[in-house]
C-alpha atoms as a PDB file:
ATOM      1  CA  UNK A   1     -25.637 -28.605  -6.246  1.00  0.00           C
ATOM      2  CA  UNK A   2     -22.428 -28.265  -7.452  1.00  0.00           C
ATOM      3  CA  UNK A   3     -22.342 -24.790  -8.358  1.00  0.00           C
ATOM      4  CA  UNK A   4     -23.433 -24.061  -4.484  1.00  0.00           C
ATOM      5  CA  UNK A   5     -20.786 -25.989  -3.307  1.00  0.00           C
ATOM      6  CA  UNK A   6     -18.133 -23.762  -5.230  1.00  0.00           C
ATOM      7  CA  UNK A   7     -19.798 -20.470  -3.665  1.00  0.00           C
ATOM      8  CA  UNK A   8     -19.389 -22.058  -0.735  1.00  0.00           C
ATOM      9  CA  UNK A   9     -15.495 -22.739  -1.394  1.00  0.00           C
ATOM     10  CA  UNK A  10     -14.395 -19.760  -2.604  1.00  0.00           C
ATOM     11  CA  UNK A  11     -16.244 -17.904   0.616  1.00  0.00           C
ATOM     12  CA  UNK A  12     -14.827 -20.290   3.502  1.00  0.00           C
ATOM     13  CA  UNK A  13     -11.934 -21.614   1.717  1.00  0.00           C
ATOM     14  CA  UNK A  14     -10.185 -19.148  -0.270  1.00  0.00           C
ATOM     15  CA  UNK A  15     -12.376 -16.132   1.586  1.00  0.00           C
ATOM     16  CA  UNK A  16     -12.993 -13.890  -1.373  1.00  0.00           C
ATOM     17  CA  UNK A  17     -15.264 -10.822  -0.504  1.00  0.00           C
ATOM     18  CA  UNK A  18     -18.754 -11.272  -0.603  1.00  0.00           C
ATOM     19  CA  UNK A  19     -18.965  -8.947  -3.703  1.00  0.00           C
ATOM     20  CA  UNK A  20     -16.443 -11.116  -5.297  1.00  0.00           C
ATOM     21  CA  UNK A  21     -18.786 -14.253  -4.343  1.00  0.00           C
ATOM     22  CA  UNK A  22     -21.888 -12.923  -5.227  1.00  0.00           C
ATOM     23  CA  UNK A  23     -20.398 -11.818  -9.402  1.00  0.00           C
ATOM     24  CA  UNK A  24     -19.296 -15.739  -9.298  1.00  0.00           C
ATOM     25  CA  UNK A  25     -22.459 -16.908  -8.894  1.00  0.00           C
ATOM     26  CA  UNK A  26     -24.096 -14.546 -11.153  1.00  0.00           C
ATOM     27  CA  UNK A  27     -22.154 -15.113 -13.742  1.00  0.00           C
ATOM     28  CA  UNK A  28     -22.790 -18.714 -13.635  1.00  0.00           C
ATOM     29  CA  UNK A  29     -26.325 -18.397 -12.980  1.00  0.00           C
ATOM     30  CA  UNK A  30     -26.432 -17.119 -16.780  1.00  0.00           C
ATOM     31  CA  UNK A  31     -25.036 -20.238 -17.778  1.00  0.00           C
ATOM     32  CA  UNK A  32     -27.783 -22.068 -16.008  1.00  0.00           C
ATOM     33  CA  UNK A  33     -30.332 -19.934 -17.413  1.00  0.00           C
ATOM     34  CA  UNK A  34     -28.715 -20.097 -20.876  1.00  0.00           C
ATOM     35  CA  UNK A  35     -28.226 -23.758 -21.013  1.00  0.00           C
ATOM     36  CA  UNK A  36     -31.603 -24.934 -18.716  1.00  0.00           C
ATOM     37  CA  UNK A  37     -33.740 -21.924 -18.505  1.00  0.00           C
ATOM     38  CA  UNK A  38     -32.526 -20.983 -14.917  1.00  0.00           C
ATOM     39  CA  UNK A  39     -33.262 -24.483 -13.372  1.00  0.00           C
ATOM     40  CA  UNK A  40     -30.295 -25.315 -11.510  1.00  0.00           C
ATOM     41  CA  UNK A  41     -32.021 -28.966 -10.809  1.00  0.00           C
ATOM     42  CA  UNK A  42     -31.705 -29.847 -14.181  1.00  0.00           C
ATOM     43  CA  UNK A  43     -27.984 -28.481 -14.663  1.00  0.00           C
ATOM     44  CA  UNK A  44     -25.300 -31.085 -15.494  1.00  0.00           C
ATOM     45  CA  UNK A  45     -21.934 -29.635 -14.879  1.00  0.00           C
ATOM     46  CA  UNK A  46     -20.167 -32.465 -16.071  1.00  0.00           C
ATOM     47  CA  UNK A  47     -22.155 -33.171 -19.581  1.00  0.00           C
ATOM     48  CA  UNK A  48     -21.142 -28.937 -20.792  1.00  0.00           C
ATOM     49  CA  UNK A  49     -19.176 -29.182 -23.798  1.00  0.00           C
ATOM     50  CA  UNK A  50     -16.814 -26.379 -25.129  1.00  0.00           C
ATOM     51  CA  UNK A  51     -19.330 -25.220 -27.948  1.00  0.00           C
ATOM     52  CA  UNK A  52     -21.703 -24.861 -25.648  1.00  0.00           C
ATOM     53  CA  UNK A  53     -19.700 -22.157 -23.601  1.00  0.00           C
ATOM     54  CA  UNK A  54     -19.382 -21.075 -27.188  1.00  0.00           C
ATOM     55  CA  UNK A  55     -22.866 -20.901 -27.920  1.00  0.00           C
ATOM     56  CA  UNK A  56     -23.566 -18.867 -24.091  1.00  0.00           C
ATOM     57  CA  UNK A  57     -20.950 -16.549 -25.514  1.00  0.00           C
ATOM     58  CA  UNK A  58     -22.483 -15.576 -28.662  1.00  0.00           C
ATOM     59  CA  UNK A  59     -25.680 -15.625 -26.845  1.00  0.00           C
ATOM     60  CA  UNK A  60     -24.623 -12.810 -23.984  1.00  0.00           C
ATOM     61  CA  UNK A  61     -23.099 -11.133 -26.886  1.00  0.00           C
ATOM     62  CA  UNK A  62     -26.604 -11.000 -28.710  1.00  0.00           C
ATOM     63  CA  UNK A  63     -27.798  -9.487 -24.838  1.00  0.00           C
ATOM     64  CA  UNK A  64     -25.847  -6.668 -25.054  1.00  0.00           C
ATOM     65  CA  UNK A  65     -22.817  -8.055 -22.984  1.00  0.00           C
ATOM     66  CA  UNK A  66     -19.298  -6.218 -23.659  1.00  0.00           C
ATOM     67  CA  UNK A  67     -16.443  -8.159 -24.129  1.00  0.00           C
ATOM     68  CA  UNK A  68     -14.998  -7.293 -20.658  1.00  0.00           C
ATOM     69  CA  UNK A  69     -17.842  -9.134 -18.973  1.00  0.00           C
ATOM     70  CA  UNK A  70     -18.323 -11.847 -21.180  1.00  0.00           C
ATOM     71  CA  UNK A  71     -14.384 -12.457 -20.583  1.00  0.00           C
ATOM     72  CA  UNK A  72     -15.441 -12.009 -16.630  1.00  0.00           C
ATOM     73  CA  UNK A  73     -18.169 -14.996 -16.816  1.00  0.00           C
ATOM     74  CA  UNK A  74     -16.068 -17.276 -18.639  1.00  0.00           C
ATOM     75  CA  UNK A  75     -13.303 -17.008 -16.380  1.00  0.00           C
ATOM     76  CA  UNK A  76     -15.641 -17.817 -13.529  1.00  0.00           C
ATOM     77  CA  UNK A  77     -16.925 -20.935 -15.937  1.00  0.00           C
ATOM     78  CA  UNK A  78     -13.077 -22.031 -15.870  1.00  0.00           C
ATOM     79  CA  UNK A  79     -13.119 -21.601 -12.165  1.00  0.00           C
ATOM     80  CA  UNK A  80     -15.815 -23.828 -11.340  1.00  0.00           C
ATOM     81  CA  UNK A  81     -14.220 -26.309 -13.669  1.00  0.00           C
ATOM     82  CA  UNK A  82     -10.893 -26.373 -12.047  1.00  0.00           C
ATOM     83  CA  UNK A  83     -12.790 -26.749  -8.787  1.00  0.00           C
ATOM     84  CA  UNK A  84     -14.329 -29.736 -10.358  1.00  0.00           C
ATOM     85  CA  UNK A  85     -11.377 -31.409 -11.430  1.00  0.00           C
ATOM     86  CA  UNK A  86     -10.153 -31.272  -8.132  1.00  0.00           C
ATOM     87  CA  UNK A  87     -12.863 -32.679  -6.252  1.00  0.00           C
ATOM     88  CA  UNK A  88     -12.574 -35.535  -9.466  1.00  0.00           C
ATOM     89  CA  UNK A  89     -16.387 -34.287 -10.427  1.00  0.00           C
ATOM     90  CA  UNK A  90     -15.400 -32.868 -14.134  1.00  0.00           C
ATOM     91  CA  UNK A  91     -12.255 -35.117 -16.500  1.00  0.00           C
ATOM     92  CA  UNK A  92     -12.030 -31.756 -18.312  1.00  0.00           C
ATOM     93  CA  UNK A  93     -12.202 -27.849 -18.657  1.00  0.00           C
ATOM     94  CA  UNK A  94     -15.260 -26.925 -21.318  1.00  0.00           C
ATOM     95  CA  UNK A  95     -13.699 -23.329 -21.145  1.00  0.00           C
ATOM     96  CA  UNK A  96     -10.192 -23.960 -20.758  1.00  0.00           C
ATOM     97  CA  UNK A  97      -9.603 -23.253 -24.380  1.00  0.00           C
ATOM     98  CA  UNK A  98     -12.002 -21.193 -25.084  1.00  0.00           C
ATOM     99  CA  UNK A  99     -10.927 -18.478 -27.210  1.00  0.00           C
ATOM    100  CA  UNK A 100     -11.462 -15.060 -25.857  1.00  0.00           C
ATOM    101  CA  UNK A 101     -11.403 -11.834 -27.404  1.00  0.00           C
ATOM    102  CA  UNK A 102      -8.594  -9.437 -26.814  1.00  0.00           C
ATOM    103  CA  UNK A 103      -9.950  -6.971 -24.726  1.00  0.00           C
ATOM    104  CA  UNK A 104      -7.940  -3.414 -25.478  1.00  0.00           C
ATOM    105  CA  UNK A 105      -6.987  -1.962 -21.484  1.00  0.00           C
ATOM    106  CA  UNK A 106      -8.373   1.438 -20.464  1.00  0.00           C
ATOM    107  CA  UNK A 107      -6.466   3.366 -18.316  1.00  0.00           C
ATOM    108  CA  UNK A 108      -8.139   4.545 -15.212  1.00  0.00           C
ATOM    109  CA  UNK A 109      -9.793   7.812 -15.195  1.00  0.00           C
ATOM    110  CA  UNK A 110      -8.829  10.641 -12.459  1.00  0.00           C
ATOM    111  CA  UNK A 111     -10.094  13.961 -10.981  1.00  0.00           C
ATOM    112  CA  UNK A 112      -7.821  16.590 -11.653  1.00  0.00           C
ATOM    113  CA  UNK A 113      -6.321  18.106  -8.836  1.00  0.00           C
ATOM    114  CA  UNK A 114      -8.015  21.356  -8.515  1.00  0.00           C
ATOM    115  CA  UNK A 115     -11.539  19.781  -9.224  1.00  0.00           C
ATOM    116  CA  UNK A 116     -10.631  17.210  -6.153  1.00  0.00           C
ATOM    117  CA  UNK A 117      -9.445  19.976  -4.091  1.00  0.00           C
ATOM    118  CA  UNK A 118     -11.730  22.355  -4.785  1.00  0.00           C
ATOM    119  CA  UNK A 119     -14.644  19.700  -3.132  1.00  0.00           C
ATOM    120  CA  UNK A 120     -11.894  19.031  -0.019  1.00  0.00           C
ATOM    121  CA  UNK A 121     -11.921  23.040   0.538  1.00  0.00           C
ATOM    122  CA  UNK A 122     -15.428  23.615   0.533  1.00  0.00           C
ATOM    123  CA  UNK A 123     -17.085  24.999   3.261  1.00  0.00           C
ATOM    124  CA  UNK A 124     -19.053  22.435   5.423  1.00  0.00           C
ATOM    125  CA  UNK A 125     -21.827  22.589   7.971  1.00  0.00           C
ATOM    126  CA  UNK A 126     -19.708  20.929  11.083  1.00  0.00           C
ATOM    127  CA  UNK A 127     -22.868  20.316  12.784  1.00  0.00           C
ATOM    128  CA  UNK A 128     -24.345  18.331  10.454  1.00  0.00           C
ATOM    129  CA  UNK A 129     -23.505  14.862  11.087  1.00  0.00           C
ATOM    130  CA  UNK A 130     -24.330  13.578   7.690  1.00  0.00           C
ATOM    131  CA  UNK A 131     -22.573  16.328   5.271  1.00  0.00           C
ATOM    132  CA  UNK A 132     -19.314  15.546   7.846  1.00  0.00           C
ATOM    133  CA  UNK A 133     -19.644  11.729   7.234  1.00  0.00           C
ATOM    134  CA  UNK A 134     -19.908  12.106   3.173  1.00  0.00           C
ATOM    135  CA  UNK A 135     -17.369  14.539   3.379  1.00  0.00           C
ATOM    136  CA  UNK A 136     -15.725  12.389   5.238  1.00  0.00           C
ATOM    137  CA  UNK A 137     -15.805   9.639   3.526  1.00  0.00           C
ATOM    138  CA  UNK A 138     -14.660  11.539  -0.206  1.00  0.00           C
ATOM    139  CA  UNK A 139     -11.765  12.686   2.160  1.00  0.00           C
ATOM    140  CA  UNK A 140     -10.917   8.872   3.135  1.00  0.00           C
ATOM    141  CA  UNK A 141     -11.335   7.572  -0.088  1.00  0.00           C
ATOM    142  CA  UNK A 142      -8.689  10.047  -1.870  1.00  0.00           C
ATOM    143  CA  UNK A 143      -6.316  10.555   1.178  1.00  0.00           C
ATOM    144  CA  UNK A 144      -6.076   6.523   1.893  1.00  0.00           C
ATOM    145  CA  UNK A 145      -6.533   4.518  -1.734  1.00  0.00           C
ATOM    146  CA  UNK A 146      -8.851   2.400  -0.132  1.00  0.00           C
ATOM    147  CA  UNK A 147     -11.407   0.806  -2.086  1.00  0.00           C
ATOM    148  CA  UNK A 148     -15.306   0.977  -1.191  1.00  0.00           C
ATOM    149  CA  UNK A 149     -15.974  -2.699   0.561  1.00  0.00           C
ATOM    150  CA  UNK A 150     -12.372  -1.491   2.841  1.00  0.00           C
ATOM    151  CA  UNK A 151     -14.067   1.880   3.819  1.00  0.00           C
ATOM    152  CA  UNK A 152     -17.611  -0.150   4.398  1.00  0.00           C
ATOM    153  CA  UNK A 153     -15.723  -2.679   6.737  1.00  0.00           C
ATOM    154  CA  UNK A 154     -13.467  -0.237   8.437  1.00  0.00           C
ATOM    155  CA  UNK A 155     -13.646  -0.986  11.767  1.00  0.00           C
ATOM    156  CA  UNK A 156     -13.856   1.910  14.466  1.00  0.00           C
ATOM    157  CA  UNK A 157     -10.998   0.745  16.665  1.00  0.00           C
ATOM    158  CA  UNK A 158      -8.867  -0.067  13.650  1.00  0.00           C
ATOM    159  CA  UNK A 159      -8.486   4.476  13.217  1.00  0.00           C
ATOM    160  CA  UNK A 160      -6.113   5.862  15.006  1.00  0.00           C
ATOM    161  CA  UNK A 161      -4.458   8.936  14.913  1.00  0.00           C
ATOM    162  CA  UNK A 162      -1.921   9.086  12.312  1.00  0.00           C
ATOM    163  CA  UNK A 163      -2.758   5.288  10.653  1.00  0.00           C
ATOM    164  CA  UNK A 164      -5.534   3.027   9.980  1.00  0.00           C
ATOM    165  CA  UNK A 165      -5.349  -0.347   9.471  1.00  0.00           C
ATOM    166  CA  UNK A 166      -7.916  -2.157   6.555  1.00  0.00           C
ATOM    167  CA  UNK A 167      -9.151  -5.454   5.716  1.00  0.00           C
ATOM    168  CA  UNK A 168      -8.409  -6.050   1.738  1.00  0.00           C
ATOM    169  CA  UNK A 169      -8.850  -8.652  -0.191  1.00  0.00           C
ATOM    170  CA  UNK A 170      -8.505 -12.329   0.279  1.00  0.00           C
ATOM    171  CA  UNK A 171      -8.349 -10.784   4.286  1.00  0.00           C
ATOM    172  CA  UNK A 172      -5.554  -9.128   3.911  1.00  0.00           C
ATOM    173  CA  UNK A 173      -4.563  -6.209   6.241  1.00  0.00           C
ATOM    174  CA  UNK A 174      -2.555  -2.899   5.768  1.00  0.00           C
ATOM    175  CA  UNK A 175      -1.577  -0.419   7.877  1.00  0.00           C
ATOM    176  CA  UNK A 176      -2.370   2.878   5.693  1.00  0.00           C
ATOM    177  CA  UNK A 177      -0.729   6.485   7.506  1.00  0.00           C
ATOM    178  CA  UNK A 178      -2.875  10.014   6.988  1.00  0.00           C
ATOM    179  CA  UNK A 179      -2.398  13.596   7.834  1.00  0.00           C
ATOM    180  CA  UNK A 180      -3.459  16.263  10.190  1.00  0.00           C
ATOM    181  CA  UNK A 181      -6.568  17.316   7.765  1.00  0.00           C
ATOM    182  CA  UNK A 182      -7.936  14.125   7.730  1.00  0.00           C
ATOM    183  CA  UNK A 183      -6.856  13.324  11.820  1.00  0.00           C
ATOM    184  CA  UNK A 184      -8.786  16.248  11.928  1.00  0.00           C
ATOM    185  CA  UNK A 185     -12.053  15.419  10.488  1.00  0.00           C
ATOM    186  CA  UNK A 186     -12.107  11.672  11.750  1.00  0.00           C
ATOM    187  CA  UNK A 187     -11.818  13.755  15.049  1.00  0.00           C
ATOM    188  CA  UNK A 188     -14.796  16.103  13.954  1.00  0.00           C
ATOM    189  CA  UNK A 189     -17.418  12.874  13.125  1.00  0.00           C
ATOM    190  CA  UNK A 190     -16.644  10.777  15.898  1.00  0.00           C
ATOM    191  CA  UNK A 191     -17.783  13.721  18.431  1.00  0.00           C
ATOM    192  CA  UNK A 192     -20.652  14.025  16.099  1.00  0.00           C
ATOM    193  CA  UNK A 193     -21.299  10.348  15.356  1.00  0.00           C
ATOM    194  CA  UNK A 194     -21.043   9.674  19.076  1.00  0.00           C
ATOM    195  CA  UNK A 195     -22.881  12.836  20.186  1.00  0.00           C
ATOM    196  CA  UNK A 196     -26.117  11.652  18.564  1.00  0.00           C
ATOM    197  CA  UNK A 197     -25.640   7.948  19.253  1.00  0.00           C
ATOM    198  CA  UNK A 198     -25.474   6.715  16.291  1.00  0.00           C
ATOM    199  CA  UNK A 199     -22.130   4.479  17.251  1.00  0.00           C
ATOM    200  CA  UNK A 200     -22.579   0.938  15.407  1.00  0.00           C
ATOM    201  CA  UNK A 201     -22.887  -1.758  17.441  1.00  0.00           C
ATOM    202  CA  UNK A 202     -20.637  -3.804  15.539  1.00  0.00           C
ATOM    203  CA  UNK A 203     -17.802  -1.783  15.926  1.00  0.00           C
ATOM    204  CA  UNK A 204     -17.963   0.178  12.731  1.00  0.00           C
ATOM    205  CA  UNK A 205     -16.385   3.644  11.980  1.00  0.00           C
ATOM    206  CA  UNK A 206     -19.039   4.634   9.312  1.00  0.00           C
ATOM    207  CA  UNK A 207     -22.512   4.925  10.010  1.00  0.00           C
ATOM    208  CA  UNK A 208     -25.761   6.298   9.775  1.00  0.00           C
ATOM    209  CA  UNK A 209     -27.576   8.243  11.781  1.00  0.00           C
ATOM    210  CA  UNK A 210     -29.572   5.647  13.501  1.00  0.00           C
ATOM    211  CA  UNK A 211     -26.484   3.816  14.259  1.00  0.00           C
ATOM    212  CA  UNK A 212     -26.226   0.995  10.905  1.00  0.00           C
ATOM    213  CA  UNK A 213     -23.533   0.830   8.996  1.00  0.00           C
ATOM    214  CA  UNK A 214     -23.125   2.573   5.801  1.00  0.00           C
ATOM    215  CA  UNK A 215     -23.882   0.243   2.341  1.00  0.00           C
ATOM    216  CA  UNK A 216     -22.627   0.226  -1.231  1.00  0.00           C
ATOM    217  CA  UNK A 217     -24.979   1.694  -2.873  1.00  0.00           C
ATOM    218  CA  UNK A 218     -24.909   5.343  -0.081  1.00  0.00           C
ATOM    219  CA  UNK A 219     -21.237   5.723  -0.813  1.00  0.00           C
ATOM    220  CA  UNK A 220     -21.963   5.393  -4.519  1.00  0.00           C
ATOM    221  CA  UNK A 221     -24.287   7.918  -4.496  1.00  0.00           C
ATOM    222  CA  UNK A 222     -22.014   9.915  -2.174  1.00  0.00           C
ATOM    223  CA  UNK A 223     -19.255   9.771  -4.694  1.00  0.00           C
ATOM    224  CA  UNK A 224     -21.173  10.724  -7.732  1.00  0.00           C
ATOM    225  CA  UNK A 225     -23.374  12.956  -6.579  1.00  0.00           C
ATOM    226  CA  UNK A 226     -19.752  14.793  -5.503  1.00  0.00           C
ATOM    227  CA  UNK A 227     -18.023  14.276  -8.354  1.00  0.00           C
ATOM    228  CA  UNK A 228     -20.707  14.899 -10.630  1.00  0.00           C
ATOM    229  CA  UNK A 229     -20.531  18.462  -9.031  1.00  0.00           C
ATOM    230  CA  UNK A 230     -16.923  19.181 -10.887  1.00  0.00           C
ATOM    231  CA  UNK A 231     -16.354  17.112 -14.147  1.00  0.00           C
ATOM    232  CA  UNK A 232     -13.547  16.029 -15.475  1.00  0.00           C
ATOM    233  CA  UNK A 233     -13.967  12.675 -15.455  1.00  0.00           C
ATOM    234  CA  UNK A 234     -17.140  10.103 -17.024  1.00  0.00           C
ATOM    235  CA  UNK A 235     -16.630   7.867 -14.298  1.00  0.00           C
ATOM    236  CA  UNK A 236     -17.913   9.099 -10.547  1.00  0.00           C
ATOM    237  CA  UNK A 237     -16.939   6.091  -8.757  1.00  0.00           C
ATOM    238  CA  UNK A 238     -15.662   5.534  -5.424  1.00  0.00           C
ATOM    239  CA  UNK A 239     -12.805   3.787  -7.445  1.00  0.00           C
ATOM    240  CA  UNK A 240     -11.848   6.762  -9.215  1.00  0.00           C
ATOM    241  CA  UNK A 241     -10.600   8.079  -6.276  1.00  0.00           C
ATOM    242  CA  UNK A 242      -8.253   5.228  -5.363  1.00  0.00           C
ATOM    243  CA  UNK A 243      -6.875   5.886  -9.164  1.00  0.00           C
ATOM    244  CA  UNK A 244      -6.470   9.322  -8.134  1.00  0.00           C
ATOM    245  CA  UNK A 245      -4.696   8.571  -4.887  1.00  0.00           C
ATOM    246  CA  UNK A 246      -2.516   6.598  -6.981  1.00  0.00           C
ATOM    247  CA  UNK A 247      -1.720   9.076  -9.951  1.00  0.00           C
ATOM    248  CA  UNK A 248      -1.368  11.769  -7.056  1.00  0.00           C
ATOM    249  CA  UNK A 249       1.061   9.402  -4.866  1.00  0.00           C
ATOM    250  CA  UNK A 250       3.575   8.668  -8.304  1.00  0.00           C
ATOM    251  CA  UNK A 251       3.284  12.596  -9.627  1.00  0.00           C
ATOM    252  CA  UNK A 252       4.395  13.375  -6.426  1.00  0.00           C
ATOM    253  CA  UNK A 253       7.697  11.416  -6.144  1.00  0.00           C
ATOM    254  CA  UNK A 254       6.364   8.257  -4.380  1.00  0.00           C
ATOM    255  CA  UNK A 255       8.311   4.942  -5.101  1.00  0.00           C
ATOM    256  CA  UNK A 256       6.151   2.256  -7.153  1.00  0.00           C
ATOM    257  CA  UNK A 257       6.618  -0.236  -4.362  1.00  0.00           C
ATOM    258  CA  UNK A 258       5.481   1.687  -1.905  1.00  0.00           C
ATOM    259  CA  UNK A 259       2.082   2.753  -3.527  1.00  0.00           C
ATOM    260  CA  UNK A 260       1.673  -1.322  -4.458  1.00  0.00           C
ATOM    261  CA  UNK A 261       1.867  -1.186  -0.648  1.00  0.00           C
ATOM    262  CA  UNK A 262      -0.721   1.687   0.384  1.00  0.00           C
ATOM    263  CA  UNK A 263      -2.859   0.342  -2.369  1.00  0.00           C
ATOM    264  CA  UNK A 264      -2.941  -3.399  -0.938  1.00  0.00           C
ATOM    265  CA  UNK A 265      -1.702  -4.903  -4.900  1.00  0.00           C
ATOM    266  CA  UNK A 266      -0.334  -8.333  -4.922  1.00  0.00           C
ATOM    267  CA  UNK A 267       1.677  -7.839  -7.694  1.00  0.00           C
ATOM    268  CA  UNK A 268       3.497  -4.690  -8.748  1.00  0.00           C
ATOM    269  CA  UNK A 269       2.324  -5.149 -12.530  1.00  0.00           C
ATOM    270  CA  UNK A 270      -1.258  -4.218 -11.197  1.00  0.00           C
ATOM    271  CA  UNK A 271       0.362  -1.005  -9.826  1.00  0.00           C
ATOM    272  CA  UNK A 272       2.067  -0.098 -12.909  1.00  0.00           C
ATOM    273  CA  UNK A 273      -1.059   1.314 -14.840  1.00  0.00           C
ATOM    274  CA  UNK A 274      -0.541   3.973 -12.902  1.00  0.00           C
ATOM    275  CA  UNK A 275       2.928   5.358 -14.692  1.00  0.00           C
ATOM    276  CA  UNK A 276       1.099   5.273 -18.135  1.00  0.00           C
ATOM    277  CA  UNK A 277      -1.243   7.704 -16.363  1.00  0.00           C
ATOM    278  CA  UNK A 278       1.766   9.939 -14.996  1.00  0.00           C
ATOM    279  CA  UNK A 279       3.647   9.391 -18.418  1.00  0.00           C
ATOM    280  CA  UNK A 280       0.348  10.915 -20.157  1.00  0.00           C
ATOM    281  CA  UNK A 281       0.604  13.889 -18.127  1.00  0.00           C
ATOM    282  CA  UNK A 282       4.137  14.340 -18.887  1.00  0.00           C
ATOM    283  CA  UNK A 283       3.582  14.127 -22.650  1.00  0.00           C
ATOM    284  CA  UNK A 284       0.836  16.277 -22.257  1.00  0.00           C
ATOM    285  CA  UNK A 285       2.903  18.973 -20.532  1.00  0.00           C
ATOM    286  CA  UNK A 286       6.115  18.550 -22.878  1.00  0.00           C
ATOM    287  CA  UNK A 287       3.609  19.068 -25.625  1.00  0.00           C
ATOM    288  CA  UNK A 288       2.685  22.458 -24.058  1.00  0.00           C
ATOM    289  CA  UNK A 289       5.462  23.899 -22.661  1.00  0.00           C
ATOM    290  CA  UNK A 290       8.170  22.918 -24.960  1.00  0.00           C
ATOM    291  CA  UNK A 291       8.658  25.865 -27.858  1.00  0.00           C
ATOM    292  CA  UNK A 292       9.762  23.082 -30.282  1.00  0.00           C
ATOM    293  CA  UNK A 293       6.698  21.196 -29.519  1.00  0.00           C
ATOM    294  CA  UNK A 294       4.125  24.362 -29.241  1.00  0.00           C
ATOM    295  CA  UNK A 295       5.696  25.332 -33.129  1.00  0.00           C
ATOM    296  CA  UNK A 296       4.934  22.356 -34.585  1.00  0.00           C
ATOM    297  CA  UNK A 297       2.843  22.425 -37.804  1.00  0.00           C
ATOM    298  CA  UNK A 298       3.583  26.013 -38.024  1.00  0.00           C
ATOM    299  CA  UNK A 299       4.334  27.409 -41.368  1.00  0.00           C
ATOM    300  CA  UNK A 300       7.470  28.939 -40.943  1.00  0.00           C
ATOM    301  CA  UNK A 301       9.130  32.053 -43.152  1.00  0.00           C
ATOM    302  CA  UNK A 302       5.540  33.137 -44.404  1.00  0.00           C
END
């Protein structure tokens, strides 16, 4: 099947995470079910016309689908085209022009940074192998920018004492430097981690307690149940924490380039949400603190 054979390309060939991989082929298993009712037998890649990508569009639209994912599964449909074309298995693109709709940007949400700290401060049983991990782990998340699959894969013998080094996308690594808090904790779970034997056997640094490693879904509920604790923000994602580490990096007088860098970004455009963030909190601040701006709309002389 052709749409197997693409999975299999964009895993071996261009090595895209397996999350990545596994949103590809959902997103073109609605096709499949859309256009033959799930049955990837009966699928003919090459016979899909551009009003039928038309017509699945207006029909994940009548599912409920938001225009940021329906966006998402077209772009995968153009994907697996292009693929296609190259192996001389498609003439043309259905979906190459394919209009899309604009989809307005959100900037990324943050914790403040007394709700953040305020969780970092807390007291915490030392003893307790799995409140040292999760705490751990919120620690990691904030103090390194690293998303969740690069604190899942982070390898055991890859944390050292002032830098760790991650696997990224597209297997790219960075070397990522800490602190003494955090040199302090990893120092804290490892005696734990390896005083109960719970060391992974595939080299991991996170675990559980008998000894797997940690999965997407345990950091997620890490993560919110954490944030959840202080507000501030709608999102509790482990993600929200690499915007913070960002937003925290640039407020504090960090160079653009060099948080493109700690974050792992291929471009620096992908870093530069970041400064509308910063910029927000400067306009919010003027707006505050300046007496011109704190007397506007006053009626003056009465």
């Amino acid at each position: 099947m052709i749409i197997e054979d693409f999975i299999t390309y964009l895993r071996y060939e261009l090595n895209l995470s397996a999350y990545t991989v596994l949103c590809y082929k959902a997103d073109l298993g609605q096709l499949v079910e859309f256009l033959c009712g799930g049955d990837e037998a009966a699928f003919d890649a090459a016979s899909v016309t551009p009003a039928d990508v038309r017509a699945w569009m207006a029909w994940l639209a009548g599912r409920g689908v938001g225009h940021r994912s329906v966006r998402r599964k077209v772009q995968a449909v153009r994907a697996l085209y292009k693929y296609m074309m190259k192996q001389d298995k498609a003439a043309e693109n259905p979906a190459a022009d394919v209009e899309l709709a604009r989809v307005r940007r959100r900037l990324p949400q943050v914790v403040r940074e007394e709700n953040i700290n305020a969780l970092l401060d807390e007291e915490t049983d030392c003893t307790d192998f799995t409140a040292v991990r999760d705490k751990l782990m919120l620690m990691m998340l904030y103090d390194t920018g690293m998303r969740r699959a690069e604190l899942i894969g982070l390898l055991d013998a890859n944390v050292g004492r002032d830098e760790l080094k991650v696997l990224g996308k597209r297997n790219k690594e960075r070397v990522i430097p800490f602190g003494s808090e955090l040199r302090e904790w990893i120092g804290r779970y490892r005696e734990l981690r390896d005083g109960i034997g719970a060391t992974s056997g595939e080299g991991y640094f996170f675990t559980r307690p008998g000894g797997g490693p940690i999965y997407p879904m345990l950091v997620e509920r890490v993560v919110h149940r954490e944030l959840d604790r202080v507000g501030g923000s709608q999102q509790r994602s482990p993600h929200v924490l690499r915007h913070t580490f960002a937003t925290a990096m640039l407020n504090g007088g960090a160079q653009l380039n060099s948080v493109k860098e700690l974050l792992g970004h291929s471009t620096l455009a992908a870093t530069q949400m970041y400064t509308h963030i910063t910029l927000g909190d400067l306009k919010s601040n003027y707006e505050l603190a300046h007496p011109r701006a704190l007397k506007k709309g006053q009626n003056y002389g009465s």
